[in-house]
Protein backbone atom coordinates (compact mmCIF):
# COMPACT_ATOMS: atom_id res chain seq x y z
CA UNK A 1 204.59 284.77 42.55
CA UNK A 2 203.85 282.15 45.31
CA UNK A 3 207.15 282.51 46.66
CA UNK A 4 207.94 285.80 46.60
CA UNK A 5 206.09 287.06 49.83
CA UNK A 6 208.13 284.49 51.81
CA UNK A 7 211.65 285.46 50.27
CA UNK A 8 211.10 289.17 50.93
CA UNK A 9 210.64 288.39 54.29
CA UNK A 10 213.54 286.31 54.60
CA UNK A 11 215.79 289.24 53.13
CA UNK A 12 213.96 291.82 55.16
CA UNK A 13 215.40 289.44 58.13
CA UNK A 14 218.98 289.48 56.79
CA UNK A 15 219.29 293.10 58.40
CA UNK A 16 217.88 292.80 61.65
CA UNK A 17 217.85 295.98 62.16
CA UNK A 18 215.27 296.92 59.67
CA UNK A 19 212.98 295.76 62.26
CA UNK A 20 213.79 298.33 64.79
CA UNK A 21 214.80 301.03 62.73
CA UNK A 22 212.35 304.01 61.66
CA UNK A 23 211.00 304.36 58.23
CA UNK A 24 209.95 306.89 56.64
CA UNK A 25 206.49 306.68 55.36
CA UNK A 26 204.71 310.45 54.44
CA UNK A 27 205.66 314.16 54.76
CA UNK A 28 203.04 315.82 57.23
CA UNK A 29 203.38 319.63 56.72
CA UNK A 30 207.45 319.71 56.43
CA UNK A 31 207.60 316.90 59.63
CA UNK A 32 209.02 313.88 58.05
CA UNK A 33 206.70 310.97 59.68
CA UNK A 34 207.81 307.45 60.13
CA UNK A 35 206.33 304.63 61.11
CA UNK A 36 207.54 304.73 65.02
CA UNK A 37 206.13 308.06 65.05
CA UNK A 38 202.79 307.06 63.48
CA UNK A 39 202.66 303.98 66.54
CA UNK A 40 203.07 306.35 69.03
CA UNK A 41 200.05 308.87 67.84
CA UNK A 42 197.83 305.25 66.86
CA UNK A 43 198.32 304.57 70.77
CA UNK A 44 197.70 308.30 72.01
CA UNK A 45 194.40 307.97 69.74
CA UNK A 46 193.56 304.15 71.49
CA UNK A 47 194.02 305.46 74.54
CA UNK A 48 191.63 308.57 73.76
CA UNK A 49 189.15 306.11 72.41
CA UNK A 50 189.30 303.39 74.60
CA UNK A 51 189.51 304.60 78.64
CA UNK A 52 186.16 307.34 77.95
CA UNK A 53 184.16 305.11 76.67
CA UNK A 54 185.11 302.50 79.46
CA UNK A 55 184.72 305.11 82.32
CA UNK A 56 183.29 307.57 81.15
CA UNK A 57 180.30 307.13 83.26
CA UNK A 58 179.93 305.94 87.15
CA UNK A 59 178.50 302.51 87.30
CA UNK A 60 177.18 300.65 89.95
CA UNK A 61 177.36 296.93 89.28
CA UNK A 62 180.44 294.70 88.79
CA UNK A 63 183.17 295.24 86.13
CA UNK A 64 183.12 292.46 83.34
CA UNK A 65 184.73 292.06 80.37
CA UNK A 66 187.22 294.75 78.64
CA UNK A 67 186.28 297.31 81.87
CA UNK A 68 187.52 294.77 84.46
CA UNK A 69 190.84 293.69 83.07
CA UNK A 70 191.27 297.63 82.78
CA UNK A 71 189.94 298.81 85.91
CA UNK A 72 192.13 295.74 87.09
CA UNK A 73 195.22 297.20 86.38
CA UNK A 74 194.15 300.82 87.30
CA UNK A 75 193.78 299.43 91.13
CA UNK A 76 196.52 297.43 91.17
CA UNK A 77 199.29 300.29 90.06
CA UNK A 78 197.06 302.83 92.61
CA UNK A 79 197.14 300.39 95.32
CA UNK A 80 200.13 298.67 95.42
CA UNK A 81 202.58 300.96 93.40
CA UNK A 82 201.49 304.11 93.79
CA UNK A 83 199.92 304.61 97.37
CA UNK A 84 202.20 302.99 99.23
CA UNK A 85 205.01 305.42 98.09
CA UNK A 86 203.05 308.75 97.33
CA UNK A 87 200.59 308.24 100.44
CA UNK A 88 198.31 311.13 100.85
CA UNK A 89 199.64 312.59 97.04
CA UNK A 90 198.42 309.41 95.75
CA UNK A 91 195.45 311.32 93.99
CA UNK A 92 197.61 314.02 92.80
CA UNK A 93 199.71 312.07 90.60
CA UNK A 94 197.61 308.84 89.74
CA UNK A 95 196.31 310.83 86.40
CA UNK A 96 199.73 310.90 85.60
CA UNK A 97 201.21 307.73 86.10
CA UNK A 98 198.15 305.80 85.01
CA UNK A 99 198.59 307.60 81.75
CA UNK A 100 202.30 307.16 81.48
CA UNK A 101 201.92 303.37 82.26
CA UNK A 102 199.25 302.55 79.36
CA UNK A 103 201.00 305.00 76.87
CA UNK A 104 204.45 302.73 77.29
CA UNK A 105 201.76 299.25 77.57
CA UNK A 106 199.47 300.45 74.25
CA UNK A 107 202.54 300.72 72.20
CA UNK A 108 205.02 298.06 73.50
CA UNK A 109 201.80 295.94 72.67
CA UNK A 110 201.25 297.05 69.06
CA UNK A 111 204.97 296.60 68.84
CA UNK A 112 204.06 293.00 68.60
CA UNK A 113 201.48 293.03 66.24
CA UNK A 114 203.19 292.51 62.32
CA UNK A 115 201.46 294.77 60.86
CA UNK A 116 204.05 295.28 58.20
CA UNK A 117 204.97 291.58 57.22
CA UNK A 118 200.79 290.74 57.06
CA UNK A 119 200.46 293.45 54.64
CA UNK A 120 203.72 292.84 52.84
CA UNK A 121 201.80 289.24 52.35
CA UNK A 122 199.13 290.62 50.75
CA UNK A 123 200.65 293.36 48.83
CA UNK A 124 202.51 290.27 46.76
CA UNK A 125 205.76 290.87 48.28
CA UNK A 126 205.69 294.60 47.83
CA UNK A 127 207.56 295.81 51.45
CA UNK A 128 205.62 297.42 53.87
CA UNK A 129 206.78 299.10 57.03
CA UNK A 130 203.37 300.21 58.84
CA UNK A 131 204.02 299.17 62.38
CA UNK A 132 206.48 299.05 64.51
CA UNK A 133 207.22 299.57 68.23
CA UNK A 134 206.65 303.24 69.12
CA UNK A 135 208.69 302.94 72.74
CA UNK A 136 211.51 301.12 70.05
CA UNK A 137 213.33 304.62 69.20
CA UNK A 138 215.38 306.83 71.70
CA UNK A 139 213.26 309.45 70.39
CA UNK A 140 210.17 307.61 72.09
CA UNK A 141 211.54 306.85 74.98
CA UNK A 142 213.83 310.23 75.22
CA UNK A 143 210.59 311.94 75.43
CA UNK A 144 208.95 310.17 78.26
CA UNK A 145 212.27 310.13 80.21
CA UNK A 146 212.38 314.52 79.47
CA UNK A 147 208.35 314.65 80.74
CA UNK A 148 209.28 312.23 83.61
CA UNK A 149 212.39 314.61 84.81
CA UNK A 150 209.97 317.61 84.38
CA UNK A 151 207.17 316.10 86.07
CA UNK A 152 209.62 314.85 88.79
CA UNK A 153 211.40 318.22 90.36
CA UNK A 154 208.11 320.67 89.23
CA UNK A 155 206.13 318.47 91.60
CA UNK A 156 208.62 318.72 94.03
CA UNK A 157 208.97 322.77 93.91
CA UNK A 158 204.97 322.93 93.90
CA UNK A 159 205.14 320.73 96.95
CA UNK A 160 207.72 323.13 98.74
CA UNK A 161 205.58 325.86 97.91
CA UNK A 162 202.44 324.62 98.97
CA UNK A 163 203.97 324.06 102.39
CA UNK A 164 205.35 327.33 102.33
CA UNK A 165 201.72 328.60 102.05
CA UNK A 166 200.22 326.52 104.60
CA UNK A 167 202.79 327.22 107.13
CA UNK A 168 203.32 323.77 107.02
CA UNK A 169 207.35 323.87 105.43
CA UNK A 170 209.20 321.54 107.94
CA UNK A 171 206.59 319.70 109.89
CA UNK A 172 206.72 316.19 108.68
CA UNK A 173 207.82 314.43 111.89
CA UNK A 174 204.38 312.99 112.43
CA UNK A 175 203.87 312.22 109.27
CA UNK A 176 206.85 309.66 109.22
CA UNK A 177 205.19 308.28 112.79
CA UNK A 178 202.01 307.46 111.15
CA UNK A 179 203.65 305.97 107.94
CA UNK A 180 205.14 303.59 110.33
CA UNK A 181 202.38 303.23 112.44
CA UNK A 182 200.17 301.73 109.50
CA UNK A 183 203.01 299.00 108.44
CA UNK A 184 204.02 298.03 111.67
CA UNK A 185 201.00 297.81 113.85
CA UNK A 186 197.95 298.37 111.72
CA UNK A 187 199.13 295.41 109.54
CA UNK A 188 199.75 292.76 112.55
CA UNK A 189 195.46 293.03 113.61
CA UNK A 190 193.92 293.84 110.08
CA UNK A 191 195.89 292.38 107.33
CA UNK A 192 194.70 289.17 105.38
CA UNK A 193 196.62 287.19 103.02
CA UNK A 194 194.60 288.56 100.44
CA UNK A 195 195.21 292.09 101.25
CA UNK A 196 197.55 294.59 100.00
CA UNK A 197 200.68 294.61 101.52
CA UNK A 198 200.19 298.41 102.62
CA UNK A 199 196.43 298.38 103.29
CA UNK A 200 195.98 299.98 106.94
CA UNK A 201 194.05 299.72 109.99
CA UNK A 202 191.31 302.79 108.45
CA UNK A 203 190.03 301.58 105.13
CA UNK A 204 189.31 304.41 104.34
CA UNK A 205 193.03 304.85 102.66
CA UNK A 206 192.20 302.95 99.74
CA UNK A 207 189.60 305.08 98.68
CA UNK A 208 190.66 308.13 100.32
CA UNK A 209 194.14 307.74 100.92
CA UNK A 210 194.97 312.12 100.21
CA UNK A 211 192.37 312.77 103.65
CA UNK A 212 193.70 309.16 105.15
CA UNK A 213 197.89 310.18 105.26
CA UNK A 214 197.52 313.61 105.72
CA UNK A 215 199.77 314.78 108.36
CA UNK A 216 198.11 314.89 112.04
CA UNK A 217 195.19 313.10 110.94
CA UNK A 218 195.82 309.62 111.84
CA UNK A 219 193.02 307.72 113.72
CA UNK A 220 194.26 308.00 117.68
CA UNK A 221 197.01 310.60 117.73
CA UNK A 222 194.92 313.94 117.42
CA UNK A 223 197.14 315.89 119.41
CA UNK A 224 196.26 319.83 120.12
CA UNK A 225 198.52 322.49 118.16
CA UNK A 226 199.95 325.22 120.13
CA UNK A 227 197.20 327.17 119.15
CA UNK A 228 194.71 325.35 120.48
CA UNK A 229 193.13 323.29 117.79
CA UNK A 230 193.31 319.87 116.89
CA UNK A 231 195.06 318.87 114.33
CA UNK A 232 192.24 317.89 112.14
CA UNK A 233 190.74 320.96 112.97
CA UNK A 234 193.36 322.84 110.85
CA UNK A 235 196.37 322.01 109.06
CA UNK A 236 198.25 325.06 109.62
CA UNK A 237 201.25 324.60 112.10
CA UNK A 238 202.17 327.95 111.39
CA UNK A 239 202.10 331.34 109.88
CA UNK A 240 201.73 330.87 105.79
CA UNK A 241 203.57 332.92 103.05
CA UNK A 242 201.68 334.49 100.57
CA UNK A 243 201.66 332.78 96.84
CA UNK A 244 203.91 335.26 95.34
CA UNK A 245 206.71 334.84 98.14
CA UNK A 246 206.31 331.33 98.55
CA UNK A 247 207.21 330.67 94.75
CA UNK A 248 209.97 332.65 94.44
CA UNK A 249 211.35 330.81 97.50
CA UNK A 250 210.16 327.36 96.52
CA UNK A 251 212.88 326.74 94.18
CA UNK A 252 216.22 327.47 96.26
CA UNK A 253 214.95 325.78 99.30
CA UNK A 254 213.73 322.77 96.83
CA UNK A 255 217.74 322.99 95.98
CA UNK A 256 218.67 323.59 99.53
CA UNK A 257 216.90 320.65 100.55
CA UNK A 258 217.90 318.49 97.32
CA UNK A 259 220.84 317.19 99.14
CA UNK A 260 221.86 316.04 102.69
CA UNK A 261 223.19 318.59 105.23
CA UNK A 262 225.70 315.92 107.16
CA UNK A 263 227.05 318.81 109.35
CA UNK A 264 224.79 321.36 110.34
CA UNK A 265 224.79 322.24 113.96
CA UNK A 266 221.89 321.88 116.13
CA UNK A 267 220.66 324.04 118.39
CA UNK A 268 223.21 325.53 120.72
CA UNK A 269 226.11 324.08 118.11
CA UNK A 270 229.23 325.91 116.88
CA UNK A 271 228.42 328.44 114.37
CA UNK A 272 231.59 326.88 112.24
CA UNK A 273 230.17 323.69 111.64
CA UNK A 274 227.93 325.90 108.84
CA UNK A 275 230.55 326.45 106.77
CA UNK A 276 231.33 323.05 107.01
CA UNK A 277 228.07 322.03 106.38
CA UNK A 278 227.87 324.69 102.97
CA UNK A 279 230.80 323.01 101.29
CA UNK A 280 230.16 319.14 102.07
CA UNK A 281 226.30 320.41 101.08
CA UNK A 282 227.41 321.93 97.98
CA UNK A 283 229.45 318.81 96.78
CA UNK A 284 226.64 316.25 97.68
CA UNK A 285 224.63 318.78 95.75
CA UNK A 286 226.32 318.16 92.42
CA UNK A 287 226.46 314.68 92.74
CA UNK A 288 222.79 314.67 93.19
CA UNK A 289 221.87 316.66 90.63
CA UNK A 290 224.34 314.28 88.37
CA UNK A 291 221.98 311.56 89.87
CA UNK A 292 218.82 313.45 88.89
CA UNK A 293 219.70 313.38 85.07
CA UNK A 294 221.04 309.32 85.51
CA UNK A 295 217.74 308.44 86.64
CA UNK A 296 215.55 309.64 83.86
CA UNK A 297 218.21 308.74 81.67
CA UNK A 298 218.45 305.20 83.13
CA UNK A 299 214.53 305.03 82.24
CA UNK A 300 215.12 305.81 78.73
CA UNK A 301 217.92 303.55 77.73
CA UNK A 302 216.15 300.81 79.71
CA UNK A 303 213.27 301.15 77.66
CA UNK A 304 214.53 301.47 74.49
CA UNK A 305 217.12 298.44 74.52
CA UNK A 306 214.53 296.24 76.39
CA UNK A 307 211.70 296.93 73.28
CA UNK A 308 214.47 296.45 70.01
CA UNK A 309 216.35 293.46 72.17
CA UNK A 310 213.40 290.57 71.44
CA UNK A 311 212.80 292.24 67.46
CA UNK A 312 216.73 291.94 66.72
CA UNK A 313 217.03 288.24 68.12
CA UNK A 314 213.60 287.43 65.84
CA UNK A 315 215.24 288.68 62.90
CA UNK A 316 218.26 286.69 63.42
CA UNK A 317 216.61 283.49 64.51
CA UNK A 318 214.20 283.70 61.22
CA UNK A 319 217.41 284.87 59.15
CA UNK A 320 218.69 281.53 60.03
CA UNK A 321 216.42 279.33 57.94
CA UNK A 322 217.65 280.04 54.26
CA UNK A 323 221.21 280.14 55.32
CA UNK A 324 220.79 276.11 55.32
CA UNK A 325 221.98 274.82 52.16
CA UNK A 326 219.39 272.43 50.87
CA UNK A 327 215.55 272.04 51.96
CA UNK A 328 216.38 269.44 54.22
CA UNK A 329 218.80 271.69 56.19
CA UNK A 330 216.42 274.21 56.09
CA UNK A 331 213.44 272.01 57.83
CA UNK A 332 215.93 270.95 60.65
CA UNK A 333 217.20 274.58 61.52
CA UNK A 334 213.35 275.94 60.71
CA UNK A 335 211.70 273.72 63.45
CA UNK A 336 213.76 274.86 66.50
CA UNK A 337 214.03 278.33 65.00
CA UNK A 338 210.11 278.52 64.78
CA UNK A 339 209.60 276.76 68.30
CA UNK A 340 212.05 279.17 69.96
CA UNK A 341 210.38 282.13 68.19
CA UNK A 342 207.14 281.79 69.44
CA UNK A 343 208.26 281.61 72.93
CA UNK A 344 210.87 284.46 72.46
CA UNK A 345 207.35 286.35 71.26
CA UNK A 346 205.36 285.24 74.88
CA UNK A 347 208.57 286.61 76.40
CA UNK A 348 208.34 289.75 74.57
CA UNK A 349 204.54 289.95 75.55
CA UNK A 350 205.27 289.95 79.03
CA UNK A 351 208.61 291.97 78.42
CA UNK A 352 206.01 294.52 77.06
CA UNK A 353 203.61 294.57 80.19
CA UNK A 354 207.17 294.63 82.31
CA UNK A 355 209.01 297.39 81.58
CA UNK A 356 205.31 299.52 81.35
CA UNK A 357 205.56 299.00 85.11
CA UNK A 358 208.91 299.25 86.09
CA UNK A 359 209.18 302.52 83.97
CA UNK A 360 205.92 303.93 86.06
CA UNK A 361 206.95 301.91 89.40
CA UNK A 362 210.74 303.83 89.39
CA UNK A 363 208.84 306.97 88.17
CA UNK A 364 206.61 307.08 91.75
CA UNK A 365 209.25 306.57 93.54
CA UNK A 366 211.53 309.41 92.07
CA UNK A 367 208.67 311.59 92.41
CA UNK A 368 207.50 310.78 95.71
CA UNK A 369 211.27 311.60 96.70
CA UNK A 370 210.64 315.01 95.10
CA UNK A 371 207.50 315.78 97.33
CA UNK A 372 208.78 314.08 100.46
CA UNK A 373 209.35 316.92 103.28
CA UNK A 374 212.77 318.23 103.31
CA UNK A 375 213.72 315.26 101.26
C-alpha cells in the first residue's frame, strides 16, 4: 500500500497528456463540469474575494504586505503598459485590462499548484483530477480571445461615436503634437532614471492622465478655437450629432476608417483618384479585417500552447524514471530528471506571470488602435 501512491503517479505520467487534458468531474444542471472549468470559476471567485477586501476602502498610509505586491502590479500595468498607449482613455479601459490580466495570472498560477497528485497521495492511490490550469484549454483561452475582439472594435465604434457627438470626429492633429511633445521634450528636463519611461513634464498624467492627454489641453499650447474660446474652455471643435445619428453612423465610418485610404485626393485633387482610392480601400479593407480575427486568434493559441507546453515536458521528464531497468538506473536518470524539473517549474512560474502580460500588453495596444482618431 506504501507504493502504490507513487506508481499511480508514474502511470498517470505515461500519458502526458492527462495532465493537460479536461476531466470530467460532476454534472451541474445538464452542463458537464470538468476540472479546467471548475479552475477558471475558483479564480473568478479569488479574484471576487481577494481585490475588495484589499481595496475596498481608501487608505492613507503605505501599502505593506499582500496590498503592496498587488497595488504593485496594478501601477505598473497602468503606468507603463497601459498609459503610455491608451493616453487620456487610460481610465476607461484600466477596469478592463486589470481584470483580464489577474484572471489569466490567478489561474496560470493555480495551474501550478498539484492539487490532484497531493490528494491522489492521500486518497491511497485513488486518482484525482481536481486542479488543473484553467487558461490550459482552447475553450479558456477561446473565450478571452472572443471578449478581447468584442471589447476591441465596440470600444472603437463608441469612440467614433462619441466624437461624432462632440463635434470632435477628425480633430486629432494636436493630439499627436502633444503625444510627441511629452516623449521628446518633456522627458529630456524631467525624467530620472527611476522614472517611467513615459512620465511627462505635468505630473499630473499619472494620476490624471484622461484630463492630462486630452486633446488641446496640453500645458503651453492653449490656442483659441475659431469660436473664440480656448481650448480648455470647451472641447467642441464643432457642431455635434445627436446620439441617435451619431450611432447609426459610428459603425460605417469605424469601417471606413478601419483601413488606409492610400489615394484619396486632397483638396483641389482629381475627382478620379476616388475611385481609385474605393477599390485599393476596399482590398486593404479585407485584409484588415483578416488581420482583426489573426490577432485575437494569435492571443488564444499563444496562450493555450504556452500553459500545456511546461505540464507535457513534466510528464515526460517524470515518465522517464521507471523506464530505467533496475533501481540503480532509475536513481541516475531520477536525479537529473528531478533537478531539471524543479527548474522547468520556476520557468513555468514566471511563464505564468509572462504571458498574463503579454496577453493584456498586445490587448492595449489593439485597443488603443481601435480608439485612435481615424485610425
Amino acid at each position: 500500500m506504501t507504493t502504490m501512491p507513487v506508481t499511480t503517479l508514474f502511470l498517470a505520467a505515461a500519458d502526458p497528456l492527462t495532465h493537460v487534458l479536461p476531466h470530467y468531474l460532476f454534472d451541474l444542471g445538464g452542463i458537464k463540469v470538468n476540472n479546467q472549468m471548475l479552475m477558471a470559476v475558483v479564480a473568478a471567485v479569488l479574484m471576487l474575494l481577494i481585490f475588495p477586501m484589499l481595496f475596498g476602502k481608501a487608505r492613507s498610509d503605505a501599502p505593506s504586505g499582500a496590498r503592496n505586491f498587488f497595488e504593485s502590479i496594478l501601477e505598473f500595468l497602468r503606468v507603463e503598459v497601459i498609459r503610455p498607449a491608451l493616453k487620456e482613455h487610460t481610465d476607461r479601459f484600466v477596469p478592463f485590462l486589470w481584470t483580464l490580466f489577474f484572471f489569466i495570472l490567478f489561474c496560470n498560477l493555480l495551474g501550478q499548484i498539484p492539487i490532484g497528485e497531493i490528494i491522489t497521495i492521500f486518497q491511497g492511490g485513488h486518482e484525482s483530477h481536481l486542479g488543473g490550469t484553467a487558461t490550459g484549454t482552447i475553450a479558456t483561452t477561446g473565450a478571452l480571445a472572443i471578449v478581447t475582439f468584442f471589447f476591441i472594435h465596440f470600444s472603437g465604434i463608441i469612440q467614433v461615436a462619441k466624437s461624432l457627438i462632440d463635434g470632435t470626429y477628425g480633430h486629432h492633429g494636436h493630439h499627436e503634437e502633444h503625444s510627441s511633445h511629452d516623449a521628446a521634450q518633456d522627458m529630456e528636463h524631467v525624467r530620472g532614471e527611476a522614472l517611467a519611461a513615459d512620465v511627462p513634464g505635468d505630473f499630473s498624467a499619472l494620476a490624471n492622465p484622461t484630463q492630462h492627454y486630452a486633446d488641446d489641453e496640453h500645458v503651453g499650447h492653449h490656442h483659441r478655437a475659431d469660436n473664440g474660446t480656448l481650448p480648455g474652455e470647451s472641447h467642441v471643435h464643432g457642431k455635434g450629432m445627436n446620439p441617435a445619428a451619431a450611432a447609426l453612423l459610428a459603425v460605417p465610418l469605424y469601417f471606413w476608417n478601419f483601413a488606409p485610404h492610400p489615394f484619396k485626393p486632397g483638396p483641389g485633387g482629381n475627382p478620379i483618384m476616388y475611385v481609385l482610392d474605393f477599390f485599393m480601400w476596399f482590398a486593404l479593407l479585407i485584409l484588415e479585417l483578416i488581420g482583426a480575427v489573426i490577432k485575437p486568434f494569435a492571443l488564444m493559441i499563444r496562450l493555450f500552447a504556452n500553459m500545456i507546453a511546461g505540464h507535457i515536458v513534466l510528464a515526460v521528464l517524470v515518465g522517464l524514471i521507471p523506464v530505467g531497468a533496475g533501481i540503480a538506473a532509475q536513481i541516475g536518470v531520477g536525479i537529473p530528471v528531478t533537478v531539471l524539473s524543479l527548474l522547468i517549474r520556476v520557468l513555468e512560474l514566471f511563464v505564468a506571470f509572462l504571458q498574463a502580460y503579454i496577453f493584456t500588453f498586445l490587448a492595449t495596444l489593439f485597443i488603443a488602435s481601435a480608439v485612435a482618431p481615424e485610425h
